[in-house]
ModelCIF file with pLDDT and N, C-alpha, C, O atoms, coordinates in Angstrom:
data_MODEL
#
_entry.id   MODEL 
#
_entity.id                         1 
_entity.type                       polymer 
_entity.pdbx_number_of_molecules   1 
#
_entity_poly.entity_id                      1 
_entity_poly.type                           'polypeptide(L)' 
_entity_poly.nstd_linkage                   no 
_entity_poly.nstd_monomer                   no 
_entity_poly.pdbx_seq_one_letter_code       
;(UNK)(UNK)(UNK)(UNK)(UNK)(UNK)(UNK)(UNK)(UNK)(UNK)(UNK)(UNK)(UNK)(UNK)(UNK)(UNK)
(UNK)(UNK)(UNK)(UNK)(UNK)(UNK)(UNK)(UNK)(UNK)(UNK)(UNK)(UNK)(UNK)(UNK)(UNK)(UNK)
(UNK)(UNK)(UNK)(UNK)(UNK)(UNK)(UNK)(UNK)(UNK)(UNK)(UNK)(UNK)(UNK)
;
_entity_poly.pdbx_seq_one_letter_code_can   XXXXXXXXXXXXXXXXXXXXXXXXXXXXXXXXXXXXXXXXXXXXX 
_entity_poly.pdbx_strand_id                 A 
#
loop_
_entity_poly_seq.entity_id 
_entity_poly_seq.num 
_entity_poly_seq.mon_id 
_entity_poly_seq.hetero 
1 1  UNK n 
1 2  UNK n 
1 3  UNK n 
1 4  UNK n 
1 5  UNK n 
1 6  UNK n 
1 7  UNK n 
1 8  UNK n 
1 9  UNK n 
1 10 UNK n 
1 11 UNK n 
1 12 UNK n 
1 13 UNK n 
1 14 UNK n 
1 15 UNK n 
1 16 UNK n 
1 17 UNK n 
1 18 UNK n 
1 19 UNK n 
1 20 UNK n 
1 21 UNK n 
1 22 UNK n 
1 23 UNK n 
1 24 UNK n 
1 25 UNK n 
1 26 UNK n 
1 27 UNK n 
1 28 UNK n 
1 29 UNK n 
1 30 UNK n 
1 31 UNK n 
1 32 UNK n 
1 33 UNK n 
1 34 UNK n 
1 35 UNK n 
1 36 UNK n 
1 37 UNK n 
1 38 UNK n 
1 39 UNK n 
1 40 UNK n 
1 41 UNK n 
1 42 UNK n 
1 43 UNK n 
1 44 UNK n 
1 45 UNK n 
#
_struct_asym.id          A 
_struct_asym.entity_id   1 
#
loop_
_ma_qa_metric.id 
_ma_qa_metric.mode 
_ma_qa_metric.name 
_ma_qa_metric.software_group_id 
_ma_qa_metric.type 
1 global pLDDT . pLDDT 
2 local  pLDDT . pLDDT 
#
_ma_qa_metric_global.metric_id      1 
_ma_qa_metric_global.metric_value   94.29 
_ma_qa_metric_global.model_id       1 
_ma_qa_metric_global.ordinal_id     1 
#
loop_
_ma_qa_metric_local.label_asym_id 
_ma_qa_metric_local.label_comp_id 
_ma_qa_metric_local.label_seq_id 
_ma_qa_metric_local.metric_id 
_ma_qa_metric_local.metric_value 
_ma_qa_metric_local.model_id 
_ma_qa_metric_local.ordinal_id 
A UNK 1  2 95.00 1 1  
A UNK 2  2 96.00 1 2  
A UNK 3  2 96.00 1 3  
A UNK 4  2 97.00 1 4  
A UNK 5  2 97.00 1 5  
A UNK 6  2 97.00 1 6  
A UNK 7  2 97.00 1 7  
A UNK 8  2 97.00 1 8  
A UNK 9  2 97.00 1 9  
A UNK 10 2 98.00 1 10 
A UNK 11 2 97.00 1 11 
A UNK 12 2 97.00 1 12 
A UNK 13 2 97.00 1 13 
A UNK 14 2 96.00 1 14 
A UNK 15 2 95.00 1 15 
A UNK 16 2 94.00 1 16 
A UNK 17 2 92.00 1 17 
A UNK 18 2 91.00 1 18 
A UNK 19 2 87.00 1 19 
A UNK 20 2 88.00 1 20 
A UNK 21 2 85.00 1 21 
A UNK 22 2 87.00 1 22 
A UNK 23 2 83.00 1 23 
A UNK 24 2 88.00 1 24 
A UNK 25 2 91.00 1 25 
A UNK 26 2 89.00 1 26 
A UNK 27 2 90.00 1 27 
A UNK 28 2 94.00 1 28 
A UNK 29 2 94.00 1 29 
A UNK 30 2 94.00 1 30 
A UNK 31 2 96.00 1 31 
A UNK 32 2 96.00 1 32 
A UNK 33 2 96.00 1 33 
A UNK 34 2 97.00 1 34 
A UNK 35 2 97.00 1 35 
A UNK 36 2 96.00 1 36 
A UNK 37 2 97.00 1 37 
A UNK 38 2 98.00 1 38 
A UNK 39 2 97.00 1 39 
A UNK 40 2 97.00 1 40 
A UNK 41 2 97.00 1 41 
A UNK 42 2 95.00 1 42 
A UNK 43 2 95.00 1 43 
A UNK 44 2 96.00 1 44 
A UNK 45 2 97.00 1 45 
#
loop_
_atom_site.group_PDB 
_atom_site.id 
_atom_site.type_symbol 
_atom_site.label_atom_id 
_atom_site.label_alt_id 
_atom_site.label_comp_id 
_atom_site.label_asym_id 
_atom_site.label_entity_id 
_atom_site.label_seq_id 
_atom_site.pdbx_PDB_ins_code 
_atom_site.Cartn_x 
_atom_site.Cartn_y 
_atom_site.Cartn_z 
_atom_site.occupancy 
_atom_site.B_iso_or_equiv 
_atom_site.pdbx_formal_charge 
_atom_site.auth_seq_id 
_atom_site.auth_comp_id 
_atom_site.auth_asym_id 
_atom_site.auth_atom_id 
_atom_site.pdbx_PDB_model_num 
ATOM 1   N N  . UNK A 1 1  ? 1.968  72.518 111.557 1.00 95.00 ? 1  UNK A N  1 
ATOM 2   C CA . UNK A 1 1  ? 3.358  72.164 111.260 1.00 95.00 ? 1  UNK A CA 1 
ATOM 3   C C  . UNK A 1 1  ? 4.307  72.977 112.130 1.00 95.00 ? 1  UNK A C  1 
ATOM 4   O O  . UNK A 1 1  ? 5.198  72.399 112.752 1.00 95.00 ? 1  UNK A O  1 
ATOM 5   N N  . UNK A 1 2  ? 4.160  74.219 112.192 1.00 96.00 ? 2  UNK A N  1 
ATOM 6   C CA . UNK A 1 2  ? 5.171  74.783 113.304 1.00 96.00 ? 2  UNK A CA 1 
ATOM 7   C C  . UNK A 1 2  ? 5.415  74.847 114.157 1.00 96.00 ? 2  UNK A C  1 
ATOM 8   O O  . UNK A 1 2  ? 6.550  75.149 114.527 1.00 96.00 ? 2  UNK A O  1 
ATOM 9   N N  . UNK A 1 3  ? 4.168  74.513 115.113 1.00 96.00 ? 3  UNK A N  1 
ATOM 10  C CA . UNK A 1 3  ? 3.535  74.241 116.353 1.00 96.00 ? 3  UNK A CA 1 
ATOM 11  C C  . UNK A 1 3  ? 4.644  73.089 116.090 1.00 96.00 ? 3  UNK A C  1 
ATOM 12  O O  . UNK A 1 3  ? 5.823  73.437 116.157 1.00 96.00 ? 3  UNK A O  1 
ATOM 13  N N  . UNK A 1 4  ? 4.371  71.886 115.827 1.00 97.00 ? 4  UNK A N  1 
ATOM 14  C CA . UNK A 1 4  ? 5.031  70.789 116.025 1.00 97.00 ? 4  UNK A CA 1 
ATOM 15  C C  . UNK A 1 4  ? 6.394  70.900 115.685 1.00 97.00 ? 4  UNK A C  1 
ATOM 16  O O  . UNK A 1 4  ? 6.977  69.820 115.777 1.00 97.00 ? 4  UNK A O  1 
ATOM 17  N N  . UNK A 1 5  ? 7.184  71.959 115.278 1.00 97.00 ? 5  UNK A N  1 
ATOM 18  C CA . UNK A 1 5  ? 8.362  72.143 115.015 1.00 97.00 ? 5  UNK A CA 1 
ATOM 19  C C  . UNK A 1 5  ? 9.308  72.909 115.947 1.00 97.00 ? 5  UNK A C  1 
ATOM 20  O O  . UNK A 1 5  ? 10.506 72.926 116.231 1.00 97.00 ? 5  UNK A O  1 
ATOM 21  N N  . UNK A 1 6  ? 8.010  73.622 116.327 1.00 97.00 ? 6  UNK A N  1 
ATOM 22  C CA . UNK A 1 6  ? 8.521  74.580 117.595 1.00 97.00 ? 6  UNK A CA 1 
ATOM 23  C C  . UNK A 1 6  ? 8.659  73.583 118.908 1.00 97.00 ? 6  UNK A C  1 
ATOM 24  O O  . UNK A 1 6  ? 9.564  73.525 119.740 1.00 97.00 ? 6  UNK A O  1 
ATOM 25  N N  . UNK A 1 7  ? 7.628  72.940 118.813 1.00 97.00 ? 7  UNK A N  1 
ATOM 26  C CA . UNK A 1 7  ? 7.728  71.697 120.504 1.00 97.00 ? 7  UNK A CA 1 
ATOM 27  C C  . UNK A 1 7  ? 9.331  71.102 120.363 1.00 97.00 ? 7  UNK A C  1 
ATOM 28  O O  . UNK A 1 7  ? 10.130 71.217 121.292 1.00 97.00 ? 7  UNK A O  1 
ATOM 29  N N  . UNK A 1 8  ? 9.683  70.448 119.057 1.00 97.00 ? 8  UNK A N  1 
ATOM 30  C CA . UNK A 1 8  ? 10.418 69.939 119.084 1.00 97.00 ? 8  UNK A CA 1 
ATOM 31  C C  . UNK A 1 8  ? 12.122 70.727 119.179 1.00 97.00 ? 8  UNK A C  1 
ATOM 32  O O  . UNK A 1 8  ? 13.197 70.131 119.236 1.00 97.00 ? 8  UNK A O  1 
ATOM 33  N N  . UNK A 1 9  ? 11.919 71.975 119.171 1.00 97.00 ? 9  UNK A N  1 
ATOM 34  C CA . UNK A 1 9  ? 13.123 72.932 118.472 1.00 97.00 ? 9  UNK A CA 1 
ATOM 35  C C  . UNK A 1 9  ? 13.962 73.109 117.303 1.00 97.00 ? 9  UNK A C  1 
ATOM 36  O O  . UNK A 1 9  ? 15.051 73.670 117.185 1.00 97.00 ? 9  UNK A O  1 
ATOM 37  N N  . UNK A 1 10 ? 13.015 72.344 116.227 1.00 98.00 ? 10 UNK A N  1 
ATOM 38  C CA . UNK A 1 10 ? 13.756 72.238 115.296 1.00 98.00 ? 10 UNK A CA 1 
ATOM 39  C C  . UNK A 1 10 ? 13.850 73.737 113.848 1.00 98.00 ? 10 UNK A C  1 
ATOM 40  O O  . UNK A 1 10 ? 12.887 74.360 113.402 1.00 98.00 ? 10 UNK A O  1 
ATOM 41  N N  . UNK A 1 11 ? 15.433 73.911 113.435 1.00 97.00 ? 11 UNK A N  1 
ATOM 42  C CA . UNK A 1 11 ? 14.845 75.182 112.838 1.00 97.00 ? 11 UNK A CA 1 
ATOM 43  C C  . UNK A 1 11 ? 14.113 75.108 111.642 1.00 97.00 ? 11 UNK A C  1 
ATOM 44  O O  . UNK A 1 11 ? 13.861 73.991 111.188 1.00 97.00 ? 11 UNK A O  1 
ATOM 45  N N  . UNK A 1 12 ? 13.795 75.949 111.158 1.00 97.00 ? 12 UNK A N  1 
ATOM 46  C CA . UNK A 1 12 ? 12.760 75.936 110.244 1.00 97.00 ? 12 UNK A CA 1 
ATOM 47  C C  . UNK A 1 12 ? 12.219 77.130 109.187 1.00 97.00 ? 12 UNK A C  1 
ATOM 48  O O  . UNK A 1 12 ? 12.367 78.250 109.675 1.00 97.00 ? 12 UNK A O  1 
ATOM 49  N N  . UNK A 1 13 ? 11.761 77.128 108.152 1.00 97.00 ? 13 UNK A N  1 
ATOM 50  C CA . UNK A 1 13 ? 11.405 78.482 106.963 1.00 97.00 ? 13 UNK A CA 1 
ATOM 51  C C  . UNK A 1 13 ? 9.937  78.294 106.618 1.00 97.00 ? 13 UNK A C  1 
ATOM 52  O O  . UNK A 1 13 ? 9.773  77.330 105.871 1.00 97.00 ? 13 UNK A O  1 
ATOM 53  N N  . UNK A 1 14 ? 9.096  78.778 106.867 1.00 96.00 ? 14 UNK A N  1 
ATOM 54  C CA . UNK A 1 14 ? 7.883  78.172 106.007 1.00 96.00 ? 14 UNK A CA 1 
ATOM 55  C C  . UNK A 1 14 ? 7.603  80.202 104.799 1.00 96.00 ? 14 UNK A C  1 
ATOM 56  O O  . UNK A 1 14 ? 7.600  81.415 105.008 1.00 96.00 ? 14 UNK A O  1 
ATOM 57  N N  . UNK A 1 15 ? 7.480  79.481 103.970 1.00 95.00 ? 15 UNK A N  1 
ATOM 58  C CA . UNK A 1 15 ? 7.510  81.003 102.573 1.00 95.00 ? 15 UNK A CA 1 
ATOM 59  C C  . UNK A 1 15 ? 6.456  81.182 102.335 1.00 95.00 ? 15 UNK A C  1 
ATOM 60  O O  . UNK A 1 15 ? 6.304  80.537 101.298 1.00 95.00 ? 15 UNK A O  1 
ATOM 61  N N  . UNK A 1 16 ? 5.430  81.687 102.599 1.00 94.00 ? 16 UNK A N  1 
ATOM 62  C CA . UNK A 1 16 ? 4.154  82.060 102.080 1.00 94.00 ? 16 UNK A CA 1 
ATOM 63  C C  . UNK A 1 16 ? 3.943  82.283 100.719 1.00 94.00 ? 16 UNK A C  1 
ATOM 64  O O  . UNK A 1 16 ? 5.037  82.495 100.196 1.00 94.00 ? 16 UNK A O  1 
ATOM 65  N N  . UNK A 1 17 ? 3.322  82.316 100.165 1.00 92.00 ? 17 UNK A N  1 
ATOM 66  C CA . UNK A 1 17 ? 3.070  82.857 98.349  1.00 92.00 ? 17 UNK A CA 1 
ATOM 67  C C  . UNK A 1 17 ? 0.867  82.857 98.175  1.00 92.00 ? 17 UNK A C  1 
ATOM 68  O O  . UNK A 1 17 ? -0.168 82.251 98.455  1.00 92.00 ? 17 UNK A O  1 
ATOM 69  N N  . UNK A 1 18 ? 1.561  84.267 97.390  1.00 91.00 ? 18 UNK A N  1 
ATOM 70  C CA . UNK A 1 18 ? 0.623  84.310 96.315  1.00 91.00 ? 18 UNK A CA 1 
ATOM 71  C C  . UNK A 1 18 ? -0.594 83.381 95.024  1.00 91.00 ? 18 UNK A C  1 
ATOM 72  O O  . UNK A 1 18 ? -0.234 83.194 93.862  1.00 91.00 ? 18 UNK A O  1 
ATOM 73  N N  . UNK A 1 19 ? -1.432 83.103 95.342  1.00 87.00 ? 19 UNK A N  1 
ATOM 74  C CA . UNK A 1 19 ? -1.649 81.787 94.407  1.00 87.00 ? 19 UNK A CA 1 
ATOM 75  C C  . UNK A 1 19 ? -1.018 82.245 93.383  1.00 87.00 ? 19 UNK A C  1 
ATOM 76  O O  . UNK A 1 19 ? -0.619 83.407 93.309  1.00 87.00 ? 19 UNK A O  1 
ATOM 77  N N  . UNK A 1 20 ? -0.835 81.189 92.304  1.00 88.00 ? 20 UNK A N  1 
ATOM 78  C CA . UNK A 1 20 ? -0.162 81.223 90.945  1.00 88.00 ? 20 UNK A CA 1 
ATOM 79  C C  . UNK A 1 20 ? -0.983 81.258 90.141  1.00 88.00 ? 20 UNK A C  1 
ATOM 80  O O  . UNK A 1 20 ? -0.685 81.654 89.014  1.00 88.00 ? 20 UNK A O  1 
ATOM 81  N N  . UNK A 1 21 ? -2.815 80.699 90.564  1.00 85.00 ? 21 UNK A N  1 
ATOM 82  C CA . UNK A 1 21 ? -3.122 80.729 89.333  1.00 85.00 ? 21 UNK A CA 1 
ATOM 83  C C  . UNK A 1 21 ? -4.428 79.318 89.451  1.00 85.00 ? 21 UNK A C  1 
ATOM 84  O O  . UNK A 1 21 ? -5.642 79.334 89.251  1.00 85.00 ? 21 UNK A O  1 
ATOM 85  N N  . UNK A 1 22 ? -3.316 78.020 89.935  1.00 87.00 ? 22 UNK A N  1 
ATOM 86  C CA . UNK A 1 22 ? -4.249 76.326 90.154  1.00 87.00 ? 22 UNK A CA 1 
ATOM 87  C C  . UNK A 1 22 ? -3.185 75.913 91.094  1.00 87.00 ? 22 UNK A C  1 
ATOM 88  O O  . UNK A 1 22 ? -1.997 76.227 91.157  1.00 87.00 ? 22 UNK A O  1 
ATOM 89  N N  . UNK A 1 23 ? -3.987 75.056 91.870  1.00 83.00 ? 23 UNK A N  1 
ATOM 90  C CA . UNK A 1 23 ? -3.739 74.359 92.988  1.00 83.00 ? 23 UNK A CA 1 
ATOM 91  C C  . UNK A 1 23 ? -1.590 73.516 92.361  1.00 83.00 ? 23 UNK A C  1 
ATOM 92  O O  . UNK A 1 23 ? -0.594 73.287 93.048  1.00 83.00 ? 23 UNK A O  1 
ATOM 93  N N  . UNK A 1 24 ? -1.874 73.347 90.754  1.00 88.00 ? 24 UNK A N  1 
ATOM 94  C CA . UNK A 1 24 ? -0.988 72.558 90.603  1.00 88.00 ? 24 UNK A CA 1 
ATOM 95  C C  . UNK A 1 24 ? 0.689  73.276 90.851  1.00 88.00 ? 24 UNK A C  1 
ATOM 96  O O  . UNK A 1 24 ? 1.611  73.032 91.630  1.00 88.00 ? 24 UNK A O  1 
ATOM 97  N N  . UNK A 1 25 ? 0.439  74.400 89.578  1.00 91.00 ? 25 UNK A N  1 
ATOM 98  C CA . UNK A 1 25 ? 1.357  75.271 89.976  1.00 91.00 ? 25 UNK A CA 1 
ATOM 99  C C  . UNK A 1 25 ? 1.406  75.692 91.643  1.00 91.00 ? 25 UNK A C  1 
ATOM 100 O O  . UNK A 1 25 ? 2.540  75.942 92.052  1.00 91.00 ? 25 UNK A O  1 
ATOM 101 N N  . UNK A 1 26 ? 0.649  75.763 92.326  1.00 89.00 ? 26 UNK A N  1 
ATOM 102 C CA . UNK A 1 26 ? 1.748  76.426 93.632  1.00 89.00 ? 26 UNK A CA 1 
ATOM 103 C C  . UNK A 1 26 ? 1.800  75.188 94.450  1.00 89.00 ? 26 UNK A C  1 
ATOM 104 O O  . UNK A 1 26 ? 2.319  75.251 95.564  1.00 89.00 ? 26 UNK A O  1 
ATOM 105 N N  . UNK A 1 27 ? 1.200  73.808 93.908  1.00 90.00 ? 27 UNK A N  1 
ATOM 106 C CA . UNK A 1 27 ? 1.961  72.996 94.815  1.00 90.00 ? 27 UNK A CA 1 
ATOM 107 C C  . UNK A 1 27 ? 3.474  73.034 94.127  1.00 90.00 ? 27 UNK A C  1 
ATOM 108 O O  . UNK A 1 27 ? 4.416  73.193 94.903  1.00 90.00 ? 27 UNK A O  1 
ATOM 109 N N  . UNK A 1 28 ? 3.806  72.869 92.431  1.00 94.00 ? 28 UNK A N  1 
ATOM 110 C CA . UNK A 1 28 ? 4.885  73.060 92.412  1.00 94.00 ? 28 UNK A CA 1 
ATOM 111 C C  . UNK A 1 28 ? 6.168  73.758 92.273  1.00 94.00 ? 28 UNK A C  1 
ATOM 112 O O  . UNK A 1 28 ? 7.254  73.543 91.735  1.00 94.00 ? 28 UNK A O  1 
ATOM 113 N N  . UNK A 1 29 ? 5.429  74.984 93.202  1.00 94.00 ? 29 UNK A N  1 
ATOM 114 C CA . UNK A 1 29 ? 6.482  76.029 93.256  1.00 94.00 ? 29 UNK A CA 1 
ATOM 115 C C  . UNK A 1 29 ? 7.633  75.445 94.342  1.00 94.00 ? 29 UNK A C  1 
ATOM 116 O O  . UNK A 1 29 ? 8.792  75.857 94.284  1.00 94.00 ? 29 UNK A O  1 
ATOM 117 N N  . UNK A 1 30 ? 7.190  74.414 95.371  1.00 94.00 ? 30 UNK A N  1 
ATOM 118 C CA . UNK A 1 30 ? 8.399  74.052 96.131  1.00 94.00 ? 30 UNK A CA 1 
ATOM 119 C C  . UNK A 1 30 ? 9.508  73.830 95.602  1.00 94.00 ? 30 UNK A C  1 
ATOM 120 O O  . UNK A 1 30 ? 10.587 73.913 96.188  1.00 94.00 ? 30 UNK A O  1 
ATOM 121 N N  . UNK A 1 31 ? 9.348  73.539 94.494  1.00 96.00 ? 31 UNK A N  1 
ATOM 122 C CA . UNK A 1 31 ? 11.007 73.247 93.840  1.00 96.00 ? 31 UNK A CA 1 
ATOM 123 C C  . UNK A 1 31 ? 11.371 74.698 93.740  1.00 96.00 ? 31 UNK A C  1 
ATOM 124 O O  . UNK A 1 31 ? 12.135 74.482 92.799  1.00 96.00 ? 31 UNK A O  1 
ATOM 125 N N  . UNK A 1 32 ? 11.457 75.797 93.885  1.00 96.00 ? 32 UNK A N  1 
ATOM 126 C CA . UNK A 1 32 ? 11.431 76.919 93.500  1.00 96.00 ? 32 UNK A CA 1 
ATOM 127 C C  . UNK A 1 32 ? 12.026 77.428 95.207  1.00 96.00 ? 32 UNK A C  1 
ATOM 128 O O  . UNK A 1 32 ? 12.957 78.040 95.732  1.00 96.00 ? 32 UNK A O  1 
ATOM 129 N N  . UNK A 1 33 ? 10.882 76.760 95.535  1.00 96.00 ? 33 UNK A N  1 
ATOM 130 C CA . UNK A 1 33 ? 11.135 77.193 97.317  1.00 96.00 ? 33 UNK A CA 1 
ATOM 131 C C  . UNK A 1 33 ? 11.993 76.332 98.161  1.00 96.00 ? 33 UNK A C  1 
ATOM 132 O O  . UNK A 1 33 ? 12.009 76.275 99.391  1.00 96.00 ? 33 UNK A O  1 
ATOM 133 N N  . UNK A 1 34 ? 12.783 75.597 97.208  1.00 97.00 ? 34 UNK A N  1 
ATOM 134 C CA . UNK A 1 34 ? 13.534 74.462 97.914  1.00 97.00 ? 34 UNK A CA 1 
ATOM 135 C C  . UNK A 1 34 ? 15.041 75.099 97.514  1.00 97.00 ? 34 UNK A C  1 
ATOM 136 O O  . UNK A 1 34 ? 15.959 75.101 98.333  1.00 97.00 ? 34 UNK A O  1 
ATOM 137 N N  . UNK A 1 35 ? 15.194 75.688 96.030  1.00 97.00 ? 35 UNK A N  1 
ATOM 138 C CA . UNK A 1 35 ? 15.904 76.520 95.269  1.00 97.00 ? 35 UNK A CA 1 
ATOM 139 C C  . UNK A 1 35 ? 16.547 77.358 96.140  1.00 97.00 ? 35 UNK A C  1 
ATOM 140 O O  . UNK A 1 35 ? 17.724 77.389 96.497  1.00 97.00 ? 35 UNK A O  1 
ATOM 141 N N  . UNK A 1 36 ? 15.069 78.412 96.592  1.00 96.00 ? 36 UNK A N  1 
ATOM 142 C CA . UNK A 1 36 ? 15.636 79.456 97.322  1.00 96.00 ? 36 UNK A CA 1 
ATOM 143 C C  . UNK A 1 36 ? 16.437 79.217 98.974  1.00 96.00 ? 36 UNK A C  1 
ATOM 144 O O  . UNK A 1 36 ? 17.419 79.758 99.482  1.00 96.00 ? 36 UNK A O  1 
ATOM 145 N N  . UNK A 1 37 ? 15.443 78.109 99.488  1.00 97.00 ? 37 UNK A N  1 
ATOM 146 C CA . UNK A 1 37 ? 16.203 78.000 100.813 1.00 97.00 ? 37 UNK A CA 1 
ATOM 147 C C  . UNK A 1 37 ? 17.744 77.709 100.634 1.00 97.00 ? 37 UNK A C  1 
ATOM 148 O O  . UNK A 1 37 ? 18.537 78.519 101.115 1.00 97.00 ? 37 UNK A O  1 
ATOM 149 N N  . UNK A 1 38 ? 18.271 76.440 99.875  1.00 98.00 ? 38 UNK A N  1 
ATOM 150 C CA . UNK A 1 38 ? 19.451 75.937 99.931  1.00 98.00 ? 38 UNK A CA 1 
ATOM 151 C C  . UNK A 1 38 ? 20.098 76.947 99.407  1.00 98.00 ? 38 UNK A C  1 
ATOM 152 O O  . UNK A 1 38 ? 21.305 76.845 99.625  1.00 98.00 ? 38 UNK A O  1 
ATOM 153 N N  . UNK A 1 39 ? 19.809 77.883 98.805  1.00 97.00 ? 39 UNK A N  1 
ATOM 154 C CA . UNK A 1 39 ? 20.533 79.805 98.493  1.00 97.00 ? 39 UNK A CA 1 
ATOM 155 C C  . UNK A 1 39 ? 21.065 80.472 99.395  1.00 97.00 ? 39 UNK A C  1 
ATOM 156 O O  . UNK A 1 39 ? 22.242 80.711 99.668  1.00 97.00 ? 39 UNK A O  1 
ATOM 157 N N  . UNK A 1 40 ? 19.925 80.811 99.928  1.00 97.00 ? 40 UNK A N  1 
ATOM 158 C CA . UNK A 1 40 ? 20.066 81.574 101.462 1.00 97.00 ? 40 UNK A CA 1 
ATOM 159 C C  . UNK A 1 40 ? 20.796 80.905 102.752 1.00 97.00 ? 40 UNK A C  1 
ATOM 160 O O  . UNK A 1 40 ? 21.628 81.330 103.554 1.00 97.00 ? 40 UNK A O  1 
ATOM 161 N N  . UNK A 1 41 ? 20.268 79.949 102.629 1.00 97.00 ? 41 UNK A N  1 
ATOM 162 C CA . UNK A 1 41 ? 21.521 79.072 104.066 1.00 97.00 ? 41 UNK A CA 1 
ATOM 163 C C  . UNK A 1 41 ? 22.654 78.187 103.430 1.00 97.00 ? 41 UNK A C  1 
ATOM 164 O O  . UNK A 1 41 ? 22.663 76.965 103.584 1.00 97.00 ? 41 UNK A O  1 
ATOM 165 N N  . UNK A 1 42 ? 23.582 78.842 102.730 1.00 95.00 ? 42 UNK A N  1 
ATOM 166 C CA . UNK A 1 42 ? 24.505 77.788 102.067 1.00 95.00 ? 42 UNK A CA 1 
ATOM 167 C C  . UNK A 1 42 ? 25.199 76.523 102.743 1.00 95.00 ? 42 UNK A C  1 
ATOM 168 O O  . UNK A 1 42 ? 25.463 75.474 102.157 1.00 95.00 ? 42 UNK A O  1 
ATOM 169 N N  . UNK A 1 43 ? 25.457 76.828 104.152 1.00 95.00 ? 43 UNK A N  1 
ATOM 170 C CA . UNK A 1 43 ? 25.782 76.412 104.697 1.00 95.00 ? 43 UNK A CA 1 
ATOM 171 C C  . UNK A 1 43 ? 24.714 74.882 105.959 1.00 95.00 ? 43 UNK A C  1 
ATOM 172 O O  . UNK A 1 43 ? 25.138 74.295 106.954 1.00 95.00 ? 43 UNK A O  1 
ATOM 173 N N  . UNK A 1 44 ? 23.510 74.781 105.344 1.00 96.00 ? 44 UNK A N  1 
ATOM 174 C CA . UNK A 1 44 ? 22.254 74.234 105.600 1.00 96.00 ? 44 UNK A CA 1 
ATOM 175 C C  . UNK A 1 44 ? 22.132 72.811 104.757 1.00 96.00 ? 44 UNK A C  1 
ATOM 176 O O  . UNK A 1 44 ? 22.180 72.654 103.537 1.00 96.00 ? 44 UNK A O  1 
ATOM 177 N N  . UNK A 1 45 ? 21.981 71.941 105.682 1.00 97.00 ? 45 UNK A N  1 
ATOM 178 C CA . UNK A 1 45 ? 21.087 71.280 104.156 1.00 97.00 ? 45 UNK A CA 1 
ATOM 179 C C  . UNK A 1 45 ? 19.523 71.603 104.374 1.00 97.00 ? 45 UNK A C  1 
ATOM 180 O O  . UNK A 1 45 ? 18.700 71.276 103.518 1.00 97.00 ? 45 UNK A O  1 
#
């Protein structure tokens, strides 16, 4: 994914984590990690 993000120049966050526990929970921590981005770059969509 970054590779292909980087060719293109587009910017970008990828957040690493900790497992949670099951595959389910940390697929749905993105809402969490979607939370935090639109936080930090207010000015971002």
């Amino acid at each position: 994914l970054v590779a292909s993000l980087e060719r293109l120049d587009l910017d970008y966050v990828v957040l690493p984590i900790e497992s949670l526990g099951t595959w389910r929970k940390n697929s749905n921590y993105c809402s969490v990690a979607v939370l935090t981005t639109l936080q930090k770059f207010p000015n971002r969509n």
